[in-house]
PDB file of N, CA and C in Angstrom:
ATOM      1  N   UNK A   1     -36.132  33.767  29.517  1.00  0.00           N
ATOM      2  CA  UNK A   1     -35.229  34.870  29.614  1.00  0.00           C
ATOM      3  C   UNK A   1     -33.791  34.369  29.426  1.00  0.00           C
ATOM      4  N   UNK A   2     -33.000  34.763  28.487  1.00  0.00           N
ATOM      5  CA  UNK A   2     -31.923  34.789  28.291  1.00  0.00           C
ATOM      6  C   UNK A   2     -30.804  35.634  29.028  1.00  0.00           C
ATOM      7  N   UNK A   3     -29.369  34.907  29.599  1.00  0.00           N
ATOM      8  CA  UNK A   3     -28.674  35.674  30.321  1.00  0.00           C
ATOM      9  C   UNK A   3     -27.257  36.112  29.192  1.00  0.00           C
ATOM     10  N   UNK A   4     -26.712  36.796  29.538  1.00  0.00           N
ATOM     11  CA  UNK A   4     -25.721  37.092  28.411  1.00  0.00           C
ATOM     12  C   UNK A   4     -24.610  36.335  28.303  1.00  0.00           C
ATOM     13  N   UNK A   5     -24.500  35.512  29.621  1.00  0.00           N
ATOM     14  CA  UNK A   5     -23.482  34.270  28.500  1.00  0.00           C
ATOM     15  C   UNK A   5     -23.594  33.393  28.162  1.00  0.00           C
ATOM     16  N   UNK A   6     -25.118  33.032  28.073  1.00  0.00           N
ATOM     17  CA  UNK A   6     -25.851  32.248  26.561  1.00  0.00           C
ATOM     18  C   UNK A   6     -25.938  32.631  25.246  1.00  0.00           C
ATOM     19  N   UNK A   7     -25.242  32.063  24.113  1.00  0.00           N
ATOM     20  CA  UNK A   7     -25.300  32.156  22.886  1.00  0.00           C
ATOM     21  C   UNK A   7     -26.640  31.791  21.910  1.00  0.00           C
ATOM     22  N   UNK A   8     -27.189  32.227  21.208  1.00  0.00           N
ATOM     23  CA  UNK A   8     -28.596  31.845  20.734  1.00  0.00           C
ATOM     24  C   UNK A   8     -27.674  30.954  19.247  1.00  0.00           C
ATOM     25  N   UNK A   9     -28.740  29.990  18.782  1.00  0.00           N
ATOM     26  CA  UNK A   9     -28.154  29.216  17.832  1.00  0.00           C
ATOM     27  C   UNK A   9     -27.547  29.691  16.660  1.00  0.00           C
ATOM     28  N   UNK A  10     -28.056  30.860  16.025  1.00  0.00           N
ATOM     29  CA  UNK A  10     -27.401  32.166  14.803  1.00  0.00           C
ATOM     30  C   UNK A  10     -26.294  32.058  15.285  1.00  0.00           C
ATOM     31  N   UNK A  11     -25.733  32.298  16.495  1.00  0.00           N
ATOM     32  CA  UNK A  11     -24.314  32.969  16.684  1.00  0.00           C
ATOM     33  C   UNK A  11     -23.609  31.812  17.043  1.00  0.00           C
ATOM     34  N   UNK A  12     -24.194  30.282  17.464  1.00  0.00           N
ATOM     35  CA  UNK A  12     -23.119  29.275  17.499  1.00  0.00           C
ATOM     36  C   UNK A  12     -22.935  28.738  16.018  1.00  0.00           C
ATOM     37  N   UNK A  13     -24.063  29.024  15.072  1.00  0.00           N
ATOM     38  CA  UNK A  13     -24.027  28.597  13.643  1.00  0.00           C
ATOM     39  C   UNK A  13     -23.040  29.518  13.100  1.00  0.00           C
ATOM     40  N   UNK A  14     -22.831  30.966  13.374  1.00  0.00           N
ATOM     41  CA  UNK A  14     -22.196  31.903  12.628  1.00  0.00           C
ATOM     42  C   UNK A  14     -20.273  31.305  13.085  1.00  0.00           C
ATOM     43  N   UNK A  15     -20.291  31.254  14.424  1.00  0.00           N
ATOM     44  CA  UNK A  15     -19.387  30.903  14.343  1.00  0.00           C
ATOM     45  C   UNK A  15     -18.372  29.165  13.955  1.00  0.00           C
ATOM     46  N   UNK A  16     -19.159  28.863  14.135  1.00  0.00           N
ATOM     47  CA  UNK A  16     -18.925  27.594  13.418  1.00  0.00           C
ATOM     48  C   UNK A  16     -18.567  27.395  11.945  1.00  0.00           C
ATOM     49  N   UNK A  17     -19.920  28.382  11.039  1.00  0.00           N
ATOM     50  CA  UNK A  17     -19.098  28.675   9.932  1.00  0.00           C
ATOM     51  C   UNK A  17     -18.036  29.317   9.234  1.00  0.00           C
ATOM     52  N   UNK A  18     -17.631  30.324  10.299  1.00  0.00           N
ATOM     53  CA  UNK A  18     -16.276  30.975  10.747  1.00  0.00           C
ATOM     54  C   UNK A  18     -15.500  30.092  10.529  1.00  0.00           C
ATOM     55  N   UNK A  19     -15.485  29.060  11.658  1.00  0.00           N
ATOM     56  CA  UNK A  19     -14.503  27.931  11.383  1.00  0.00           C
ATOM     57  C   UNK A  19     -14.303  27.231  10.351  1.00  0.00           C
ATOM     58  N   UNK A  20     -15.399  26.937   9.909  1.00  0.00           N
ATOM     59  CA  UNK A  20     -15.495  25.707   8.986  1.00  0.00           C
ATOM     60  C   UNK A  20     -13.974  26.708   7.798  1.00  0.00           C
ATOM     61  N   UNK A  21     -14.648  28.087   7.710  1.00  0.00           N
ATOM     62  CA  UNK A  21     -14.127  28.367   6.572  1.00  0.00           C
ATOM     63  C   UNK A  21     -12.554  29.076   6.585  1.00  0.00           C
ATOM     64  N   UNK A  22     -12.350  28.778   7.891  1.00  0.00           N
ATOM     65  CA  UNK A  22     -10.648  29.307   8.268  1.00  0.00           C
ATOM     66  C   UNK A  22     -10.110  27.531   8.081  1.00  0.00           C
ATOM     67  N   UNK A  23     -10.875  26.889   8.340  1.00  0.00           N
ATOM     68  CA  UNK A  23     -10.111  25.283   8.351  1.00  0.00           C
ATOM     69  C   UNK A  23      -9.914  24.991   6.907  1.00  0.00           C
ATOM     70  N   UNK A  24     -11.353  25.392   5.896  1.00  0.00           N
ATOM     71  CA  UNK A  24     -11.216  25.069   4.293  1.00  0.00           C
ATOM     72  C   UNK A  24      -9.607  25.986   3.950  1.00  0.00           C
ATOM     73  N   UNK A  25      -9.908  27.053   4.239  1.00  0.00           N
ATOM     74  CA  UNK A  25      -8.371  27.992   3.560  1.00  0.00           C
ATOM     75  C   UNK A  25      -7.457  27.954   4.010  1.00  0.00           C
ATOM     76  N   UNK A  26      -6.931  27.101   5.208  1.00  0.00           N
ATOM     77  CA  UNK A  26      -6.002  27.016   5.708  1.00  0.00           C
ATOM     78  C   UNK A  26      -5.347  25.179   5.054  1.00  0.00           C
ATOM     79  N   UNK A  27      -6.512  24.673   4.697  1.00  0.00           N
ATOM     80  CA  UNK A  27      -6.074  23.198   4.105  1.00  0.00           C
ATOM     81  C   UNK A  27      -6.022  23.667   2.303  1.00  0.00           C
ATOM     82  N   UNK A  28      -6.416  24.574   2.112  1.00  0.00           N
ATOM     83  CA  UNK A  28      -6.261  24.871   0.560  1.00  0.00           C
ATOM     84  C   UNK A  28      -4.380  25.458   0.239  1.00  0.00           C
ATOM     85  N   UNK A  29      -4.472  25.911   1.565  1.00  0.00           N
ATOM     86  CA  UNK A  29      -3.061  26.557   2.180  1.00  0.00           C
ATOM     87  C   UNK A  29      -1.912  25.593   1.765  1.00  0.00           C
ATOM     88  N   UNK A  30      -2.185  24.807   2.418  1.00  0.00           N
ATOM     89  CA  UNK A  30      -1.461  23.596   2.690  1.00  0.00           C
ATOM     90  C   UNK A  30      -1.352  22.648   1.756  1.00  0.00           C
ATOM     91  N   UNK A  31      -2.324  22.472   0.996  1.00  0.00           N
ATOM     92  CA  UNK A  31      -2.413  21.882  -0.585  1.00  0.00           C
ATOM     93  C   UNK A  31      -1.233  22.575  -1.302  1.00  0.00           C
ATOM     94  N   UNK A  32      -1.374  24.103  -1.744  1.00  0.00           N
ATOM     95  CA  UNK A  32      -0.269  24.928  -2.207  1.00  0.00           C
ATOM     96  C   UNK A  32       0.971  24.782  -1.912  1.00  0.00           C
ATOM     97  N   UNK A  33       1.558  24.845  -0.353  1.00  0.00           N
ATOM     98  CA  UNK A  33       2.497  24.444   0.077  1.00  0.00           C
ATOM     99  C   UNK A  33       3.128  22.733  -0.192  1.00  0.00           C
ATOM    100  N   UNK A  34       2.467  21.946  -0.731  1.00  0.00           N
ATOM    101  CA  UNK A  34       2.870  20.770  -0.467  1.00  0.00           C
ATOM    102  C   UNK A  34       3.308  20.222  -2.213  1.00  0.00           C
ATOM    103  N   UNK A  35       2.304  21.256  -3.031  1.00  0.00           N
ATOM    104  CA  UNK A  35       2.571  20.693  -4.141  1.00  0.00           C
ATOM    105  C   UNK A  35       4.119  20.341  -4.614  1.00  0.00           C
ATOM    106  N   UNK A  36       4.872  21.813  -4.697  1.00  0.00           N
ATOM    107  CA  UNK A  36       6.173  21.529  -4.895  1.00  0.00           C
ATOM    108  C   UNK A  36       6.927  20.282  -4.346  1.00  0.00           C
ATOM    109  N   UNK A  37       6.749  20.119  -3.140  1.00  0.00           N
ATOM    110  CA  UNK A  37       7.667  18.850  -2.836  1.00  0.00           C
ATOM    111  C   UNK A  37       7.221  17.292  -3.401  1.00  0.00           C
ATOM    112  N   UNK A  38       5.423  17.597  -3.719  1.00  0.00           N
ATOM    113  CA  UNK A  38       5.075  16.317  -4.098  1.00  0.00           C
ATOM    114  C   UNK A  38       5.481  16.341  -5.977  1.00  0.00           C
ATOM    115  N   UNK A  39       5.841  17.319  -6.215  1.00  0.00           N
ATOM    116  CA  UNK A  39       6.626  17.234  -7.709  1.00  0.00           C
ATOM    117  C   UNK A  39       8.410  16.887  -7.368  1.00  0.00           C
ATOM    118  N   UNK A  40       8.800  17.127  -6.585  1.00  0.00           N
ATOM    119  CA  UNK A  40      10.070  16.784  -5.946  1.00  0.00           C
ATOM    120  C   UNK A  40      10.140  14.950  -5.924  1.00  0.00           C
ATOM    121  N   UNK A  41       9.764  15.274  -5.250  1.00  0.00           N
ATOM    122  CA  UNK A  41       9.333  13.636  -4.543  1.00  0.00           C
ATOM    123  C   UNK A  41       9.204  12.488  -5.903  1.00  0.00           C
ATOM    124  N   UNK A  42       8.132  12.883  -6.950  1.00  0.00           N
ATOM    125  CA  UNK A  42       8.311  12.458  -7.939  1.00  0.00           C
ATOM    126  C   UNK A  42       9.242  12.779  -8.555  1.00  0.00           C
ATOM    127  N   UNK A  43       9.567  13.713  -9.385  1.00  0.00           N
ATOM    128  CA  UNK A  43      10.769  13.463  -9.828  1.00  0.00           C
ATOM    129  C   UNK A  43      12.258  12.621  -9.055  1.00  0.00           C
ATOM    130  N   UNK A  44      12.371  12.598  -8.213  1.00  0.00           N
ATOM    131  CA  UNK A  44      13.492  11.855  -7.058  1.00  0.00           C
ATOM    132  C   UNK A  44      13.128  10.388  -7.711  1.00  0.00           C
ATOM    133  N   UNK A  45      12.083  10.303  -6.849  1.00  0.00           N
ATOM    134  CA  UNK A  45      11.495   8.125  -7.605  1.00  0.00           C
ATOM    135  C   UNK A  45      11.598   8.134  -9.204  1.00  0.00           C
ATOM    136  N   UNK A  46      11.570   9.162 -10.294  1.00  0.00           N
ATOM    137  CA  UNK A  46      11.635   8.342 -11.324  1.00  0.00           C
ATOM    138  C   UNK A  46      13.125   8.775 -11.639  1.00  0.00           C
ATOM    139  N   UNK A  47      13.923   9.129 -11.452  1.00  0.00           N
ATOM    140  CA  UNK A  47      15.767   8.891 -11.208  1.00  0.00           C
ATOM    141  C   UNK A  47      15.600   7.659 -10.759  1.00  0.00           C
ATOM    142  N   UNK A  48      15.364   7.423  -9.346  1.00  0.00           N
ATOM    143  CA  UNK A  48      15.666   5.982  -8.909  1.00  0.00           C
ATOM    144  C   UNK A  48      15.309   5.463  -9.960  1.00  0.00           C
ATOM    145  N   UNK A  49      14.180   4.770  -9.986  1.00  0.00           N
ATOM    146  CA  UNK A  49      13.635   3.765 -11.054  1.00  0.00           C
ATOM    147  C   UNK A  49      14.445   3.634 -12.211  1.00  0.00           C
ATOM    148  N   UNK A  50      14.863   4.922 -12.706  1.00  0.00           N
ATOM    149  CA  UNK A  50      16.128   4.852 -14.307  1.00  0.00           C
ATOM    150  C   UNK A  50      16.844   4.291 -13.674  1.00  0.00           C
ATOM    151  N   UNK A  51      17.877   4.615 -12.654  1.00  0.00           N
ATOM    152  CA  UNK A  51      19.005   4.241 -12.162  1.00  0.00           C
ATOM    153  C   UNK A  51      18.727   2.367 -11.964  1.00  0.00           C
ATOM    154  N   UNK A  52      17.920   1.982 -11.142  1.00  0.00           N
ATOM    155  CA  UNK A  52      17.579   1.177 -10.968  1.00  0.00           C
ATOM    156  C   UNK A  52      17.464  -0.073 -12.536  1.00  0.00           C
ATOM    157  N   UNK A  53      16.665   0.438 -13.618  1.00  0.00           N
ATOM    158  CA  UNK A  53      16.386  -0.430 -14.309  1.00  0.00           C
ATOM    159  C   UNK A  53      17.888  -0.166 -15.389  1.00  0.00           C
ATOM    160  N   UNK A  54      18.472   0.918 -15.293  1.00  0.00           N
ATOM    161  CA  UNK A  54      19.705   0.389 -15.620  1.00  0.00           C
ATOM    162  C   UNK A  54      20.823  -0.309 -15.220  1.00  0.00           C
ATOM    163  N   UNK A  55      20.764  -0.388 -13.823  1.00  0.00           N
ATOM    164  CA  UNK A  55      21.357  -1.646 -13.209  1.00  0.00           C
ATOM    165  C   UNK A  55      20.815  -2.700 -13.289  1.00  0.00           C
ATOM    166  N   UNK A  56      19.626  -2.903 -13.538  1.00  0.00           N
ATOM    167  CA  UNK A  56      19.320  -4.272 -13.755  1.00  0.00           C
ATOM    168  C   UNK A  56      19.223  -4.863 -15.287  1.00  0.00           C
ATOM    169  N   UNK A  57      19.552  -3.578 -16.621  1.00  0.00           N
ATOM    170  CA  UNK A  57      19.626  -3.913 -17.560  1.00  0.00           C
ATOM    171  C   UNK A  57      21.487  -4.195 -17.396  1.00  0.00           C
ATOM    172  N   UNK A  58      22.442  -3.627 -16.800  1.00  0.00           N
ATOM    173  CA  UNK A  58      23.511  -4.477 -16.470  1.00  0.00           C
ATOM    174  C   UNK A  58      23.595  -5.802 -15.877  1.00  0.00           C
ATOM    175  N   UNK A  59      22.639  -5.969 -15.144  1.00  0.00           N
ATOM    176  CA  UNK A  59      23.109  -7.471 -14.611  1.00  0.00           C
ATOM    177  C   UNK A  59      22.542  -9.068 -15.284  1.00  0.00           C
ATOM    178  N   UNK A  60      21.209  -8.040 -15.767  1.00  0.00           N
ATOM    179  CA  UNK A  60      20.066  -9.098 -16.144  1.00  0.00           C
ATOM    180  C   UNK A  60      20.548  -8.857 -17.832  1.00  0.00           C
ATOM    181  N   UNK A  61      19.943  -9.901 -18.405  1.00  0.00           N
ATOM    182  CA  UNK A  61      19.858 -10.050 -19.898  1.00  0.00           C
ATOM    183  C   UNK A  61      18.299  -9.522 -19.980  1.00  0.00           C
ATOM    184  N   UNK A  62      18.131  -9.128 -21.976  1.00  0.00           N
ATOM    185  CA  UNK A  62      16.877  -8.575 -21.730  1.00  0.00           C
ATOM    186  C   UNK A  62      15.405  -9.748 -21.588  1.00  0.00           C
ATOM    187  N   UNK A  63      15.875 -10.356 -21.284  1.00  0.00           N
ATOM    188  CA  UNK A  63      14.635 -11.470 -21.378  1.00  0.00           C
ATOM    189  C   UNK A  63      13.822 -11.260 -20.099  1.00  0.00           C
ATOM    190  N   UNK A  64      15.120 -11.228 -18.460  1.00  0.00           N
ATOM    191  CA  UNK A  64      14.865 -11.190 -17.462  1.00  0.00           C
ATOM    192  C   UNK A  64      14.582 -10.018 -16.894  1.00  0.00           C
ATOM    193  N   UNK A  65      15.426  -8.860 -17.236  1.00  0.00           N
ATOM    194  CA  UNK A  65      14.480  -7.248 -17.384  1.00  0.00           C
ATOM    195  C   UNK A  65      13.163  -7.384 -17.883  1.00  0.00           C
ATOM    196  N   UNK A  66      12.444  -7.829 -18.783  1.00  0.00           N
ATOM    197  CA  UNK A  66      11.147  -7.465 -19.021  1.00  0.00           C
ATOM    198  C   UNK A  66      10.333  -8.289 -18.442  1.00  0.00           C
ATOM    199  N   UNK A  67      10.814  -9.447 -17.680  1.00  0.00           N
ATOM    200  CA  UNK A  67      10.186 -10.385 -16.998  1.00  0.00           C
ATOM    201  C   UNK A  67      10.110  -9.542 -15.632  1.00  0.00           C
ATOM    202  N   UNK A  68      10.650  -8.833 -14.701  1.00  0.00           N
ATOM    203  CA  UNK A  68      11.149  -8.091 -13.957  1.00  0.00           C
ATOM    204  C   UNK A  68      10.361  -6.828 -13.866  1.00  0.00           C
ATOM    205  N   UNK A  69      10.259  -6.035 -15.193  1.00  0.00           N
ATOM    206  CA  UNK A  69       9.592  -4.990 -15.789  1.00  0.00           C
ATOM    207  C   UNK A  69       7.859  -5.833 -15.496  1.00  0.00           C
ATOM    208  N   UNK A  70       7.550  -6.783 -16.267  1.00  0.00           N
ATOM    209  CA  UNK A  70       6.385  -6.938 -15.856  1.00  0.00           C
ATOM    210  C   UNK A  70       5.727  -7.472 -14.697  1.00  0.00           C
ATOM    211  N   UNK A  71       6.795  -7.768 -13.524  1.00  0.00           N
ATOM    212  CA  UNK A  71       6.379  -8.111 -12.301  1.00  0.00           C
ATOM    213  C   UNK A  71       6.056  -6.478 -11.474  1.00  0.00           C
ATOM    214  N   UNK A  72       6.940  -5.438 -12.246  1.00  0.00           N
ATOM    215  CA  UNK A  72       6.809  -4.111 -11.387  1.00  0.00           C
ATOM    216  C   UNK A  72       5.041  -3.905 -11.448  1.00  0.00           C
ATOM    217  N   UNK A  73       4.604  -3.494 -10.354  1.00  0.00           N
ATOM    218  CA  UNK A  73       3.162  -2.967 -10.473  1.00  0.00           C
ATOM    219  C   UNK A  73       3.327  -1.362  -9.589  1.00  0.00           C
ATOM    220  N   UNK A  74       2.135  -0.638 -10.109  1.00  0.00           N
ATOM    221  CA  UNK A  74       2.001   1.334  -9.351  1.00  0.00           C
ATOM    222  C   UNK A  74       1.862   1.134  -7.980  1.00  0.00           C
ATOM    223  N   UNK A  75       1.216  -0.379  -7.370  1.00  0.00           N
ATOM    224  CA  UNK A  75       1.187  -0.711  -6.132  1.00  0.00           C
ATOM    225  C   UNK A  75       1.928  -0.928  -5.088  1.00  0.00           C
ATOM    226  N   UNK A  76       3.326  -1.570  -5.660  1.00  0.00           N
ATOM    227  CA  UNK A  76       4.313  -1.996  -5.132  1.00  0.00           C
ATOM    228  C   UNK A  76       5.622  -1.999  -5.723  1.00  0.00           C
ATOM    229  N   UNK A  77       6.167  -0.626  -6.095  1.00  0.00           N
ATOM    230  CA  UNK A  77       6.971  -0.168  -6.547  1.00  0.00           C
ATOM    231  C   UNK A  77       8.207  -1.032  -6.065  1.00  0.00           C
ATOM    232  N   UNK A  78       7.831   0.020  -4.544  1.00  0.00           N
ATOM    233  CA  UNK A  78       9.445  -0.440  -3.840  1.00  0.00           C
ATOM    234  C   UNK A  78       9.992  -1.521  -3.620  1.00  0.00           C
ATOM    235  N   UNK A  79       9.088  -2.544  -2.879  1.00  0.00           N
ATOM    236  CA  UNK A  79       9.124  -3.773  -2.698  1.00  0.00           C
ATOM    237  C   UNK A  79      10.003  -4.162  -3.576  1.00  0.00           C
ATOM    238  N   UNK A  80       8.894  -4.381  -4.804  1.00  0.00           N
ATOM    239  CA  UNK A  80       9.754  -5.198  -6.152  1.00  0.00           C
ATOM    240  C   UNK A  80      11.064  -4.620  -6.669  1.00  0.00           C
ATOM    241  N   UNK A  81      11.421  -3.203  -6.954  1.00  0.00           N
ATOM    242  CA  UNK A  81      12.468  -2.980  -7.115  1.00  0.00           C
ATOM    243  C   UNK A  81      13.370  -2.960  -5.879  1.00  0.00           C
ATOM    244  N   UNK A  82      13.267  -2.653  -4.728  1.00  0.00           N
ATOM    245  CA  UNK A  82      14.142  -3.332  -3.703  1.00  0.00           C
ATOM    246  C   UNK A  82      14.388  -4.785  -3.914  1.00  0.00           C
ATOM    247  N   UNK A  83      13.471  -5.232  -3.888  1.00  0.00           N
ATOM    248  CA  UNK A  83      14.163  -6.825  -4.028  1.00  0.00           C
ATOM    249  C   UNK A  83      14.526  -7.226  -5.696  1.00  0.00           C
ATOM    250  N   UNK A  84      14.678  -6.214  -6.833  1.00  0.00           N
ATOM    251  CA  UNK A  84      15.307  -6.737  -7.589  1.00  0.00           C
ATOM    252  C   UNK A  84      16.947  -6.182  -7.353  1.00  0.00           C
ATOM    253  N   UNK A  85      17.302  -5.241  -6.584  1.00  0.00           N
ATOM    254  CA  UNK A  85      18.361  -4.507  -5.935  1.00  0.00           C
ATOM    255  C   UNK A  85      19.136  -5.665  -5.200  1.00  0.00           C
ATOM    256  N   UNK A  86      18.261  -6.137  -4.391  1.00  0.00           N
ATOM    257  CA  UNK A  86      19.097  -7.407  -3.526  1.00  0.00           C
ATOM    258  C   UNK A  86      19.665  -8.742  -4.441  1.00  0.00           C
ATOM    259  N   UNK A  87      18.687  -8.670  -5.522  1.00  0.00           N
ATOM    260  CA  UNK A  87      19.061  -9.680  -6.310  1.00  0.00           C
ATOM    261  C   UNK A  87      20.076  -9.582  -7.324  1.00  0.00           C
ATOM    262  N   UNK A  88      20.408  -7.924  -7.584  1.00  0.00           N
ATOM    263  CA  UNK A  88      21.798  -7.961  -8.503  1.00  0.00           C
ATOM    264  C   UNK A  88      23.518  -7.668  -7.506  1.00  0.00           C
ATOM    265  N   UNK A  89      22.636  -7.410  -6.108  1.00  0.00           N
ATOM    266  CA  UNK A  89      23.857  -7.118  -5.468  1.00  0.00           C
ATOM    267  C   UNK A  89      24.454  -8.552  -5.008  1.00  0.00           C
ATOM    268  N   UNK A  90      24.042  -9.480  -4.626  1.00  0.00           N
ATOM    269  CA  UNK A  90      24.007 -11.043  -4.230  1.00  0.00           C
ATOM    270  C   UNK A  90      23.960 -12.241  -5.201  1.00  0.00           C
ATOM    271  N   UNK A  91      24.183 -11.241  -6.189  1.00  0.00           N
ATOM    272  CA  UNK A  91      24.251 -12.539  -7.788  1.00  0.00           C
ATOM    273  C   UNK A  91      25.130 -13.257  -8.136  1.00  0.00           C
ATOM    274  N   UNK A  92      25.016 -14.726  -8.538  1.00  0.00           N
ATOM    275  CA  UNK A  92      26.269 -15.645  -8.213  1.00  0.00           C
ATOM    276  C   UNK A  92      26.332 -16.013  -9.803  1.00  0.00           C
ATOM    277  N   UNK A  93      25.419 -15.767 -10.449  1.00  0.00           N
ATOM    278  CA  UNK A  93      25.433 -15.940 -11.928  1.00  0.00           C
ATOM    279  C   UNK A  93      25.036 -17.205 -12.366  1.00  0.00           C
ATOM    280  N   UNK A  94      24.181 -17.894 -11.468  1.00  0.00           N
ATOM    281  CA  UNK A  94      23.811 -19.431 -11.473  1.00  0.00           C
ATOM    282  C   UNK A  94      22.545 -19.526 -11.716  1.00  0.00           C
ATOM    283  N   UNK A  95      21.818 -20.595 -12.335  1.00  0.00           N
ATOM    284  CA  UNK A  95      20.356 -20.293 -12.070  1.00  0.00           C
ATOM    285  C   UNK A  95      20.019 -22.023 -11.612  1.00  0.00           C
ATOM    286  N   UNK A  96      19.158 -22.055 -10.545  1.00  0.00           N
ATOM    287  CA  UNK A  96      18.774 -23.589 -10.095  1.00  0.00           C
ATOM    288  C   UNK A  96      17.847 -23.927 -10.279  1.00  0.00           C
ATOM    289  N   UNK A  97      16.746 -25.058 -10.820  1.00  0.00           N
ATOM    290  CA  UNK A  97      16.159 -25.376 -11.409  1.00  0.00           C
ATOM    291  C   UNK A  97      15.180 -26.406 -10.323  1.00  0.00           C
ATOM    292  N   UNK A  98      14.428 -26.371  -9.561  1.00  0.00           N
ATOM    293  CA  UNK A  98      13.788 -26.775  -8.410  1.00  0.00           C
ATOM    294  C   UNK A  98      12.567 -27.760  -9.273  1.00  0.00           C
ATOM    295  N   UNK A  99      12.985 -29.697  -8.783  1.00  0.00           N
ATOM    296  CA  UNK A  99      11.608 -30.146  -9.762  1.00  0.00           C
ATOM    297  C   UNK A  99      10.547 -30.247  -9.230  1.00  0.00           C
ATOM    298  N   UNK A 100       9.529 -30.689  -9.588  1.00  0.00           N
ATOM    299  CA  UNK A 100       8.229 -30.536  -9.272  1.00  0.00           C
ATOM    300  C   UNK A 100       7.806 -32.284  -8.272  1.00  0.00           C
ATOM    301  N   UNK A 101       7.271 -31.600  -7.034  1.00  0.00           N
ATOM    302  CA  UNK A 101       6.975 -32.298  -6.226  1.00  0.00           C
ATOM    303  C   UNK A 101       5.884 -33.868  -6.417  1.00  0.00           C
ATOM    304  N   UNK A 102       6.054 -34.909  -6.447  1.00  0.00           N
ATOM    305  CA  UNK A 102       5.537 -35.608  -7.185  1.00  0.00           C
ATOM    306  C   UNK A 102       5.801 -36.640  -5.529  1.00  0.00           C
ATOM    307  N   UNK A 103       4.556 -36.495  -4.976  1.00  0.00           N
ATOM    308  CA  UNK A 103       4.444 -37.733  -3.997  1.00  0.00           C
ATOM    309  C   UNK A 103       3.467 -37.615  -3.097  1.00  0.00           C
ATOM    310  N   UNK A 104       3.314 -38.116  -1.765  1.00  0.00           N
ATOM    311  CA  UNK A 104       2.329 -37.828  -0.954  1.00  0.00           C
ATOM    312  C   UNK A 104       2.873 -37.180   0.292  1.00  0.00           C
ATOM    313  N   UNK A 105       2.118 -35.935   0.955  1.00  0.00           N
ATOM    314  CA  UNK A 105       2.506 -35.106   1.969  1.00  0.00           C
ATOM    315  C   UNK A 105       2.844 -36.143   2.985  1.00  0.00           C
ATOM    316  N   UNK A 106       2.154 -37.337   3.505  1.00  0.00           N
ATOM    317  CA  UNK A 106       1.903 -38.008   4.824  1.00  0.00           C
ATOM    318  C   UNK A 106       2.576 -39.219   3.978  1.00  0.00           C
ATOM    319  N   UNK A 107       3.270 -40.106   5.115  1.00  0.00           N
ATOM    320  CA  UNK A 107       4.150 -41.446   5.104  1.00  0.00           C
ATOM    321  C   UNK A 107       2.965 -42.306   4.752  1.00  0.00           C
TER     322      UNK A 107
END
């Protein structure tokens, strides 16, 4: 015998799929809402990046821009162009030439 504020499984399934399907349209919602800024957002980073690789086509010659250019990876945008940022703001116009270690670690 069932009392009435037991739910039989139909009506915890019914409502559940209730949910399920206010959570799907409310994240489809939110997809919609987000697109615009994630076209924002991109467009913003590829300004930087121009801005960016035209300062570094000012500081750098083109040998070291495309050396630069091919260190950039989709992975690690910022990183690398942040630290090519630090490297034209701190530039002494020198380049040092470090030789190659030729001995034994231990005395």
């Amino acid at each position: 015998m069932m009392s009435t504020s037991e739910i039989t499984l139909e009506e915890k399934f019914e409502a559940l799929m209730k949910n399920y399907h206010a959570v799907s349209s409310s994240k489809v919602e939110l997809k919609k809402q987000n697109e615009p800024l994630r076209k924002q957002l991109g467009n913003g980073m590829k300004q930087k990046q121009k801005a960016l690789e035209s300062l570094a086509v000012s500081v750098y010659d083109d040998e070291e821009v495309s050396n630069m250019n091919s260190l950039l990876s989709e992975e690690e945008p910022l990183r690398t162009v942040g630290g090519a940022r630090r490297m034209a703001q701190n530039s002494n116009d020198f380049k040092v030439e470090i030789p190659e270690f030729e001995g034994k670690l231990d005395r």
